[in-house]
Protein backbone atom coordinates (compact mmCIF):
# COMPACT_ATOMS: atom_id res chain seq x y z
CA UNK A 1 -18.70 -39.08 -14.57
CA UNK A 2 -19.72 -35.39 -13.65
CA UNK A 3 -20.80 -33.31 -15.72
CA UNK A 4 -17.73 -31.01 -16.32
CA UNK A 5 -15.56 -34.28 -16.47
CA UNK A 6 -18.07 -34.92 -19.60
CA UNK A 7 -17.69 -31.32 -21.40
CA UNK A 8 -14.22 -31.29 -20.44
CA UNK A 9 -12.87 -35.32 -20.52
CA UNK A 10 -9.68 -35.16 -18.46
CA UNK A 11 -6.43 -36.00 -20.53
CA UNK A 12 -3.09 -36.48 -19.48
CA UNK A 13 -1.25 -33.17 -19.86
CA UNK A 14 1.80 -34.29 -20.97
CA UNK A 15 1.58 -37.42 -23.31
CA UNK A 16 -2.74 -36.30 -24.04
CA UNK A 17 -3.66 -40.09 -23.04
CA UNK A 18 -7.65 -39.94 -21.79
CA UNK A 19 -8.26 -40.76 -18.02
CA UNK A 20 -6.56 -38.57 -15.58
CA UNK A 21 -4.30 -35.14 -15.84
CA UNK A 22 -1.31 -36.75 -15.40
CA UNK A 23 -1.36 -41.04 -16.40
CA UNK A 24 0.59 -43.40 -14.78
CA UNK A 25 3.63 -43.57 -17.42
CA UNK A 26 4.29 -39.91 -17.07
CA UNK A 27 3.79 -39.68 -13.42
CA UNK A 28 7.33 -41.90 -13.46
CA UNK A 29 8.75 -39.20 -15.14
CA UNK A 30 8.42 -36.65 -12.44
CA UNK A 31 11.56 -35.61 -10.91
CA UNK A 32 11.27 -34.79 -6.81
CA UNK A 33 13.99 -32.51 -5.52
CA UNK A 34 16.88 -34.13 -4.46
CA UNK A 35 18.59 -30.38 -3.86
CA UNK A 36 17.33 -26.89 -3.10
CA UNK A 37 17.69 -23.94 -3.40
CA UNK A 38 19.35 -21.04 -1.15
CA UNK A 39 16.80 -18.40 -0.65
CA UNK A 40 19.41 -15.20 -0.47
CA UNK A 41 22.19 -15.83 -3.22
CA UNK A 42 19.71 -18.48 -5.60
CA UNK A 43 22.95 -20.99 -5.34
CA UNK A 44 22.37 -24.65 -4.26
CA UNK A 45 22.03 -25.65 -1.21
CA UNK A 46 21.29 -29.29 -0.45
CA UNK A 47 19.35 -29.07 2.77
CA UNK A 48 17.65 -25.99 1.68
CA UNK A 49 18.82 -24.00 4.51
CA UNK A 50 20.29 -20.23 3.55
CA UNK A 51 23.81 -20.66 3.35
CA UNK A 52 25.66 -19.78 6.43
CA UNK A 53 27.61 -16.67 4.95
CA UNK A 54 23.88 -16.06 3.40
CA UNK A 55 22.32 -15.19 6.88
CA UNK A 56 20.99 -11.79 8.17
CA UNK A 57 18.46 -10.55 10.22
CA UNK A 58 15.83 -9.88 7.97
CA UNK A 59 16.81 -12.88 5.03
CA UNK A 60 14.86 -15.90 4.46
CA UNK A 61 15.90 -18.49 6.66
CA UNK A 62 15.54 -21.68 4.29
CA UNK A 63 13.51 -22.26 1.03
CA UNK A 64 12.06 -26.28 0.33
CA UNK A 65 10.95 -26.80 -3.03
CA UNK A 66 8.99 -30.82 -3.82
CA UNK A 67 9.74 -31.04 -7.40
CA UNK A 68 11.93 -30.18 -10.28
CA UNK A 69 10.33 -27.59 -12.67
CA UNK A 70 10.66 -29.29 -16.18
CA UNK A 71 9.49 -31.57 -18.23
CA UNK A 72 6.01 -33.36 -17.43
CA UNK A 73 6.48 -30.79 -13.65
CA UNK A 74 6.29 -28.03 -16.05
CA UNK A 75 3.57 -28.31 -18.50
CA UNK A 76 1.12 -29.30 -15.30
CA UNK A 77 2.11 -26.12 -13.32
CA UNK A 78 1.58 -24.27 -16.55
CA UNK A 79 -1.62 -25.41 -17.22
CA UNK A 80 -2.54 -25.12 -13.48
CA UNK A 81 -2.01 -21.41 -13.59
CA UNK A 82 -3.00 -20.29 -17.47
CA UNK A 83 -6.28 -22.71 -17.97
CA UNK A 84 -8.76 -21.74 -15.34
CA UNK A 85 -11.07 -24.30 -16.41
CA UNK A 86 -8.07 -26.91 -15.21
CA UNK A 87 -8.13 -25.29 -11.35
CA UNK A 88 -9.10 -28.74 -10.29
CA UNK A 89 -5.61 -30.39 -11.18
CA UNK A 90 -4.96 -28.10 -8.06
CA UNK A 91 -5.82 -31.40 -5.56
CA UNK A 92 -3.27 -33.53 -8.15
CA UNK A 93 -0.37 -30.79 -6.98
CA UNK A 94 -1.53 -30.31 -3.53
CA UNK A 95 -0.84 -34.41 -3.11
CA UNK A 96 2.42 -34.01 -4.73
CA UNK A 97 3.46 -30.88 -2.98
CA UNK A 98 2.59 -32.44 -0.03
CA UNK A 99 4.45 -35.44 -0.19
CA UNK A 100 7.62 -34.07 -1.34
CA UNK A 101 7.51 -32.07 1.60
CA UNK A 102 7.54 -34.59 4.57
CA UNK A 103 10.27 -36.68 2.80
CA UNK A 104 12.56 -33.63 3.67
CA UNK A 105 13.55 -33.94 7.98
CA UNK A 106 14.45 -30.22 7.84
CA UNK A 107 10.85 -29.51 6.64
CA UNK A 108 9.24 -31.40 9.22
CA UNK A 109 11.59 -30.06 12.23
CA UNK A 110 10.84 -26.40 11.24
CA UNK A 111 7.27 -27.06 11.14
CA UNK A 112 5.75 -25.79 14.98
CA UNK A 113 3.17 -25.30 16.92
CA UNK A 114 2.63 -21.69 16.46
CA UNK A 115 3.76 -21.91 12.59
CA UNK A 116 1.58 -19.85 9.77
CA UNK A 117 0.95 -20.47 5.75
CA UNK A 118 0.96 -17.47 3.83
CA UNK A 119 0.59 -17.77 0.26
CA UNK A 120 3.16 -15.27 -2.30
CA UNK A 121 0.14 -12.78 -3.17
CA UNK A 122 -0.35 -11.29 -6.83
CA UNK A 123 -1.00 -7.88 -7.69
CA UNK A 124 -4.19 -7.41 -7.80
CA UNK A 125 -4.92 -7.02 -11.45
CA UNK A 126 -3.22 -9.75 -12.24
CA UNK A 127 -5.26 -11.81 -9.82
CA UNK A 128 -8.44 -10.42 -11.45
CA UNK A 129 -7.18 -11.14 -14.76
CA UNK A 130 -6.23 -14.81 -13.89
CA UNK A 131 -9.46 -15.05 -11.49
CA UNK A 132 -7.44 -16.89 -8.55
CA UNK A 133 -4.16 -17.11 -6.44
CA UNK A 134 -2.73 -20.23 -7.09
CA UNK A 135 -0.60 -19.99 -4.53
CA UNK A 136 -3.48 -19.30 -2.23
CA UNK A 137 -5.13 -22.50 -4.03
CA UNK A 138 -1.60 -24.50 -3.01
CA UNK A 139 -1.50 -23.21 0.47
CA UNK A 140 -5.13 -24.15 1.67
CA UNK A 141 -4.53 -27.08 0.22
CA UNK A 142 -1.18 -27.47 2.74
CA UNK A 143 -3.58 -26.67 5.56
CA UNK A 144 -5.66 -29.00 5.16
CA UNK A 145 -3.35 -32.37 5.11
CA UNK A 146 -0.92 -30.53 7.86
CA UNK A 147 -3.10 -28.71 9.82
CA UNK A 148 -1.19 -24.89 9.59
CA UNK A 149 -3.74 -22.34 9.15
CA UNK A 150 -3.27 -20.47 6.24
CA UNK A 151 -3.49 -16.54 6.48
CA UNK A 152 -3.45 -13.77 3.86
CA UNK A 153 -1.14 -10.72 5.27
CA UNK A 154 1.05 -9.52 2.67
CA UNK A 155 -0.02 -7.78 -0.35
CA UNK A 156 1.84 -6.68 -3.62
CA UNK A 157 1.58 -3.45 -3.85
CA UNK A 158 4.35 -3.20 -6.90
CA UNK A 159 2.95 -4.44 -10.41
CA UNK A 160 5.99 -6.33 -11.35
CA UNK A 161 7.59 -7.63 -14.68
CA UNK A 162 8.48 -11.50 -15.30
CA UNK A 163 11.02 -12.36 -13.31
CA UNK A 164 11.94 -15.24 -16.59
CA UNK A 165 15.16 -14.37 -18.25
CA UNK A 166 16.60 -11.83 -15.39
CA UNK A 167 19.42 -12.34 -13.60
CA UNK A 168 19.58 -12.44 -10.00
CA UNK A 169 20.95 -9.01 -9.50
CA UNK A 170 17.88 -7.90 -12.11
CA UNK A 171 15.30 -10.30 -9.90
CA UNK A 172 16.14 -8.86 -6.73
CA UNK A 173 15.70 -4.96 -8.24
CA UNK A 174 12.00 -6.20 -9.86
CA UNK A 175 10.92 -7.76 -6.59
CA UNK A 176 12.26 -5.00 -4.54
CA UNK A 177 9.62 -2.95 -2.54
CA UNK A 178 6.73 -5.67 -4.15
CA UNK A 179 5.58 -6.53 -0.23
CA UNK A 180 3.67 -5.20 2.26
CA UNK A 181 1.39 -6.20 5.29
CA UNK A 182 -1.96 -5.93 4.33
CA UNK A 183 -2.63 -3.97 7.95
CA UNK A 184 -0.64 -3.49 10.83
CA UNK A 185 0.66 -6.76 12.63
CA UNK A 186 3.01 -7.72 15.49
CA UNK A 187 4.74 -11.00 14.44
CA UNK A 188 6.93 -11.75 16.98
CA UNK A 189 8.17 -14.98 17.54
CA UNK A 190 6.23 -16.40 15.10
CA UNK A 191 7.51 -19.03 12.47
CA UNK A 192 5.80 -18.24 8.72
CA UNK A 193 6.07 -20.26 5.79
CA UNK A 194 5.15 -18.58 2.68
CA UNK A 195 3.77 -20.54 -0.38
CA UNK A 196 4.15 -20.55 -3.67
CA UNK A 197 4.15 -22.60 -6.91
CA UNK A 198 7.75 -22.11 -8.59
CA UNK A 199 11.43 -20.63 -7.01
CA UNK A 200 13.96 -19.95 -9.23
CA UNK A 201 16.17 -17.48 -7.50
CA UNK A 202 14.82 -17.34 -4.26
CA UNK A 203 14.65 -13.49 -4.84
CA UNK A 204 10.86 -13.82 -4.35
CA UNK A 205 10.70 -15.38 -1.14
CA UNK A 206 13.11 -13.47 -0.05
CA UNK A 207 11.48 -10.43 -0.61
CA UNK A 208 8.48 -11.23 1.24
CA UNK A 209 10.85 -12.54 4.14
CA UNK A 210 12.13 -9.18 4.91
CA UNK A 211 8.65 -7.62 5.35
CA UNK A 212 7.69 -10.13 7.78
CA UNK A 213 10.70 -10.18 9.72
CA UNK A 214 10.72 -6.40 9.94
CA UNK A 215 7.53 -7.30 11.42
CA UNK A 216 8.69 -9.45 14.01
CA UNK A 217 8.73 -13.07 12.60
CA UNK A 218 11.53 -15.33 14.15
CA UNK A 219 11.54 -17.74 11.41
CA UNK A 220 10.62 -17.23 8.15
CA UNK A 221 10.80 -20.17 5.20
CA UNK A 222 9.74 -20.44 1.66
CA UNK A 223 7.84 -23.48 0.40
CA UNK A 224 7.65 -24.01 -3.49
CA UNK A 225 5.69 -26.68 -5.33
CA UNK A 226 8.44 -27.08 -7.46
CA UNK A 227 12.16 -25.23 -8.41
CA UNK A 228 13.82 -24.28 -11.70
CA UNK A 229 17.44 -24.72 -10.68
């Protein structure tokens, strides 16, 4: 046992059993998505793809979430983000993100050669209130097991409001005008996926989508740890 594990003896998050974050009765009650999200009107859309009368130029192009965000999903996100001294349940989430991604085909065939993580960014005070990215945390971790750099070119330059309890006409005014490059880029041709822990709406993503393909990018896709449909 390391040290830390000894000040701070793991315990499953959701039932408080000693041994691991999450123990193996409550890992049974994780739900992966069987449906997703469209990224443009926040409506379902079972292969994730933006729906067809959905598409523009400059919308997100799908949006691929791994699990559902409730229950035991929930509380581990949750403590992922708001209990710093619990960052290291980030290589628990990284194995499920991971593996709720390559059971989707339409993940895998978008995935290319020239392809590009880039995490959802927070505003900077937030991030030095909170002391990380966890999106950043989730996407790095992505790079590792599929071998898509990870790079950090957008930044929020809006200080936004929780997006919980809006509705998607309110979600898409909060968001609007959050993203920008963080320095002058030609993306062209290029296929981005951004990163980040929870979709609801889609409004998010979507947002972000729009500065990069304004930028150039021929493909752009959001990938979610979980989603709160």
């Amino acid at each position: 046992m390391d040290f830390l594990s000894f000040i701070f003896p793991k315990k499953c998050i959701s039932c408080k059993k000693f041994g691991d974050y999450l123990c193996s009765d409550c890992f049974t009650r994780l739900d992966f998505a069987s449906s997703q999200v469209c990224g443009a009107c926040g409506r379902q859309a079972v292969s994730g793809l933006t729906h067809p009368i959905c598409r523009s130029r400059y919308a997100i192009d799908g949006v691929f979430a791994s699990l559902v965000y409730k229950g035991v999903a929930k509380k581990l996100i949750y403590q992922f983000k708001f209990a710093p001294f619990l960052q290291n349940l980030s290589v628990m989430l990284i194995d499920l993100f991971y593996e709720g991604l390559i059971q989707q085909e339409v993940v895998i065939k978008a995935f290319s050669s020239d392809a590009v993580f880039v995490p959802i960014p927070l505003h900077l005070s937030k991030e030095r209130s909170r002391g990380y990215n966890q999106s950043l945390i989730l996407s790095k971790g992505l790079s590792k097991k599929l071998g898509i750099e990870t790079k950090i070119i957008l930044i929020r330059s809006k200080k936004t409001i929780s997006q919980v309890g809006k509705t998607q006409k309110e979600r898409k005014e909060n968001i609007k005008g959050a993203f920008t490059l963080k320095y002058p880029l030609d993306l062209s041709g290029r296929t981005i996926f951004l990163i980040d822990d929870v979709v609801t709406s889609g409004s998010t993503f979507n947002e972000a989508a729009n500065v990069l393909k304004r930028a150039g990018a021929e493909k752009v896709y959001g990938l979610a740890l979980a989603h709160g449909l």
